[in-house]
C-alpha atoms as a PDB file:
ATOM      1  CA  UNK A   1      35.012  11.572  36.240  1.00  0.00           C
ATOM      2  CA  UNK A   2      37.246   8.706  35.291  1.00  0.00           C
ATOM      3  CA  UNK A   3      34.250   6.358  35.091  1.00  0.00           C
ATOM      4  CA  UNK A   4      32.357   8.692  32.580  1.00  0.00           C
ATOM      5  CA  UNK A   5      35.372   9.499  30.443  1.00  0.00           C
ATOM      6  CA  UNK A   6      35.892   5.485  30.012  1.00  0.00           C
ATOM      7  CA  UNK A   7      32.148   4.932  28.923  1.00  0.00           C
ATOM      8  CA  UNK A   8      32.256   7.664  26.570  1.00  0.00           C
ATOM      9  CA  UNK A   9      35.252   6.296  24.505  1.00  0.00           C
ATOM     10  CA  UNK A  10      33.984   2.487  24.940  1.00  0.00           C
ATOM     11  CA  UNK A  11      30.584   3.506  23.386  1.00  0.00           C
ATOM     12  CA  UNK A  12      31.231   3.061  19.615  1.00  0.00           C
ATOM     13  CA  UNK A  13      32.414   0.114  20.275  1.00  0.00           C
ATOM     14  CA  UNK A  14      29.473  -1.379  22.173  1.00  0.00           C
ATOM     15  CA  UNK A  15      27.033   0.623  19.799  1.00  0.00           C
ATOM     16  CA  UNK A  16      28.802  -1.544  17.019  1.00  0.00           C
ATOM     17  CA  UNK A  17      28.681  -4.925  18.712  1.00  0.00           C
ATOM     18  CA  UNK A  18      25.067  -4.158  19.733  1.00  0.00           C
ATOM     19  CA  UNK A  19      24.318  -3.445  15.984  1.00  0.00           C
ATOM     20  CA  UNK A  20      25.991  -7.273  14.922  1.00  0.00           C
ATOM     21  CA  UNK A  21      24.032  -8.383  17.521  1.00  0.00           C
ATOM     22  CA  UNK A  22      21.216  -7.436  16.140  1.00  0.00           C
ATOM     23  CA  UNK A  23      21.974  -7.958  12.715  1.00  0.00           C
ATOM     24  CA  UNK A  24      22.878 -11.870  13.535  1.00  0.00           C
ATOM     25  CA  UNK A  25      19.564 -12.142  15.933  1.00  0.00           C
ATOM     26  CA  UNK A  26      17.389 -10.976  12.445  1.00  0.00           C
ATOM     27  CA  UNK A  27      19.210 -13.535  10.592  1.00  0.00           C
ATOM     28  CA  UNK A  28      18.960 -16.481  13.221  1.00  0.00           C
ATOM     29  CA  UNK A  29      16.301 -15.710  15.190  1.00  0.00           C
ATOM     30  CA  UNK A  30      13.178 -17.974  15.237  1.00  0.00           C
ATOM     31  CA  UNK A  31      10.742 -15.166  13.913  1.00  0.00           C
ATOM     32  CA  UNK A  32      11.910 -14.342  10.333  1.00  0.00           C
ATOM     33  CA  UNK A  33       9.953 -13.543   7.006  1.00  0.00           C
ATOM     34  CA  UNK A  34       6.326 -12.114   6.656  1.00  0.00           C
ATOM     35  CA  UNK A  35       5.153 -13.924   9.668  1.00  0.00           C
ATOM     36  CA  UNK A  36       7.647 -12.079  11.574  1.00  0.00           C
ATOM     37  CA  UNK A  37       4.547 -11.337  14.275  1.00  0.00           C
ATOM     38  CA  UNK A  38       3.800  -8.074  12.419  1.00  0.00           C
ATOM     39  CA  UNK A  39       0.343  -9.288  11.171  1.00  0.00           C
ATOM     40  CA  UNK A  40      -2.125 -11.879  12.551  1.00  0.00           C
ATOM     41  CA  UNK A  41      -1.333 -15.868  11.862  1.00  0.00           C
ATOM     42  CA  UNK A  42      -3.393 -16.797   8.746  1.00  0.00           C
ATOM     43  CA  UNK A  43      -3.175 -19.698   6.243  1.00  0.00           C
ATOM     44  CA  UNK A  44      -2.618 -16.784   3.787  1.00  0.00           C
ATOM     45  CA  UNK A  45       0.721 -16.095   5.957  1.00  0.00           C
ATOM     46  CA  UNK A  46       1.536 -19.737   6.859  1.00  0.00           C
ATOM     47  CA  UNK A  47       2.947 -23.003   5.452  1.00  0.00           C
ATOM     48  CA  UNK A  48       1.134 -24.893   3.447  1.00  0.00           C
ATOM     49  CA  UNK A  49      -0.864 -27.596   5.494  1.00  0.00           C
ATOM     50  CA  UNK A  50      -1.529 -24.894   8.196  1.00  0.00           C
ATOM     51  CA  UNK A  51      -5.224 -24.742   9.295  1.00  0.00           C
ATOM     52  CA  UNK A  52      -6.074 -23.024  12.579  1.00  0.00           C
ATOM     53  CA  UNK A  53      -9.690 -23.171  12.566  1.00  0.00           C
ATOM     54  CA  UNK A  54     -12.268 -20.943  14.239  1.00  0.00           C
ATOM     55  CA  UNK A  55     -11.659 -21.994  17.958  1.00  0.00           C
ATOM     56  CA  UNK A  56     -14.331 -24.374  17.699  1.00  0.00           C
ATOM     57  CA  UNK A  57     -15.111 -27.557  20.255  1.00  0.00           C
ATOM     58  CA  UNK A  58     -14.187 -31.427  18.960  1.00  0.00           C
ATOM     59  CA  UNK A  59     -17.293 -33.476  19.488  1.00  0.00           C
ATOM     60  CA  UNK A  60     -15.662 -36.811  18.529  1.00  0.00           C
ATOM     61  CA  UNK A  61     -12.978 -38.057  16.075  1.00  0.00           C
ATOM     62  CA  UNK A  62     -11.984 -39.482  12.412  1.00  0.00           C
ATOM     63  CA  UNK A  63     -11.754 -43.304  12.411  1.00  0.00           C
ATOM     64  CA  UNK A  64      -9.378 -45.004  10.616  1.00  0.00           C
ATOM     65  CA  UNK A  65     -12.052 -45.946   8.099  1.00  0.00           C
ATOM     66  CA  UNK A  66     -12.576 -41.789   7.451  1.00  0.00           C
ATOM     67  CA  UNK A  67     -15.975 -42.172   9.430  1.00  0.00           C
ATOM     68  CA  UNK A  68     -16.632 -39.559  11.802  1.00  0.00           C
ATOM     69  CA  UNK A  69     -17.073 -40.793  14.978  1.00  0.00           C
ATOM     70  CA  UNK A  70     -19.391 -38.361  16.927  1.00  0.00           C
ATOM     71  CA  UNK A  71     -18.631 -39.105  21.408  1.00  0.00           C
ATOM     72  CA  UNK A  72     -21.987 -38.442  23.084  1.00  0.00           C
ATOM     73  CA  UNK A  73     -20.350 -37.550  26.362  1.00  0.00           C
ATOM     74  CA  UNK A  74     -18.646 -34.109  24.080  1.00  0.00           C
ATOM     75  CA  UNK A  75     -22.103 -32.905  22.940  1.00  0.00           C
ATOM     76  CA  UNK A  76     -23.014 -29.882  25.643  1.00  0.00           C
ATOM     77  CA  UNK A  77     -26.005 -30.424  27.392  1.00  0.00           C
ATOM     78  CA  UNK A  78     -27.646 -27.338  28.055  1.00  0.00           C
ATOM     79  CA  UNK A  79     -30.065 -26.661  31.040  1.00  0.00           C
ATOM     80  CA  UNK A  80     -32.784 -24.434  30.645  1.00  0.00           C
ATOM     81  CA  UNK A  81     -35.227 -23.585  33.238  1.00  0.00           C
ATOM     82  CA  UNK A  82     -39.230 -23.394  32.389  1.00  0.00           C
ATOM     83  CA  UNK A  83     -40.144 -20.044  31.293  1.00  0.00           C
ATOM     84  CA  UNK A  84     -43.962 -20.425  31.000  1.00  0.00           C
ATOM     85  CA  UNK A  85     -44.874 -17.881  33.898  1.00  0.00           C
ATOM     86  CA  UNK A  86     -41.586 -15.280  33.337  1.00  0.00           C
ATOM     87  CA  UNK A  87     -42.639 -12.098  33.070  1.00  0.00           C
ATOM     88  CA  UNK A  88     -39.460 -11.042  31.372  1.00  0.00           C
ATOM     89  CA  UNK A  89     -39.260 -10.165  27.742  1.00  0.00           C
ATOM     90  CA  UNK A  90     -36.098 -10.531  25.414  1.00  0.00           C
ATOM     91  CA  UNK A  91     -36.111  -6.532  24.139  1.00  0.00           C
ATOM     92  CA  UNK A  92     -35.238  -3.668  26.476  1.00  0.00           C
ATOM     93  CA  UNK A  93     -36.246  -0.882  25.013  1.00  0.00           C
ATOM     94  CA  UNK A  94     -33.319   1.896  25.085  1.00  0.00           C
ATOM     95  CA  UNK A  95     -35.682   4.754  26.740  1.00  0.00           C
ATOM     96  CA  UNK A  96     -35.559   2.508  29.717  1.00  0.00           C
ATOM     97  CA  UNK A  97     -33.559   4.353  32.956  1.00  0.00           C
ATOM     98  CA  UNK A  98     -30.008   3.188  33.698  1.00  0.00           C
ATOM     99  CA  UNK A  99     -30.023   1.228  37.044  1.00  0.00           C
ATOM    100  CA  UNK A 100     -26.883   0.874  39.121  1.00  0.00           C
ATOM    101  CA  UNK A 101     -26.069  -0.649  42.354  1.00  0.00           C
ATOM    102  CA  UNK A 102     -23.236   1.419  43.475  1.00  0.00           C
ATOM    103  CA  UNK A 103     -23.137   3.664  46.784  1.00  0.00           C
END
């Protein structure tokens, strides 16, 4: 067909232009180097003053002073219900049977 015939003669052309492309989106791109999202984000693999810390919870600040300043209303308050008459213990032995609820 004429449609195929006009593809086929157009494609090294586009194949080239798709190649620049791609050449000019590795050069200008915003992920470049080692931290090209290969590998995980360390400070190893980051500038400088990167720090990314361990996901853990802010309980108050740093004053101007340096002081930390701890907020009382950030501190979790865990509720924990008496468990003088429970007649649960915390090992399950594995020879125990499987339960399951399904039909």
């Amino acid at each position: 067909s004429i449609m195929s015939s006009w593809f086929t003669s157009r494609r090294p052309v586009e194949s080239a232009l798709w190649s620049m492309v791609d050449a000019l989106k590795g050069k200008f791109g915003p992920r470049q180097g080692a931290t090209s999202g290969k590998f995980a984000l360390t400070s190893k693999r980051a500038p400088r003053n990167f720090y990314k810390g361990k996901g853990a919870m802010s309980l108050g600040f740093i004053s101007r002073k340096g002081r930390f300043i701890l907020q009382r209303e950030k501190v979790p308050e865990y509720v924990v219900p008496d468990l003088v008459d429970c007649e649960l213990k915390p090992y399950v032995s594995y020879s125990t049977p499987k339960l399951s609820n399904r039909p």
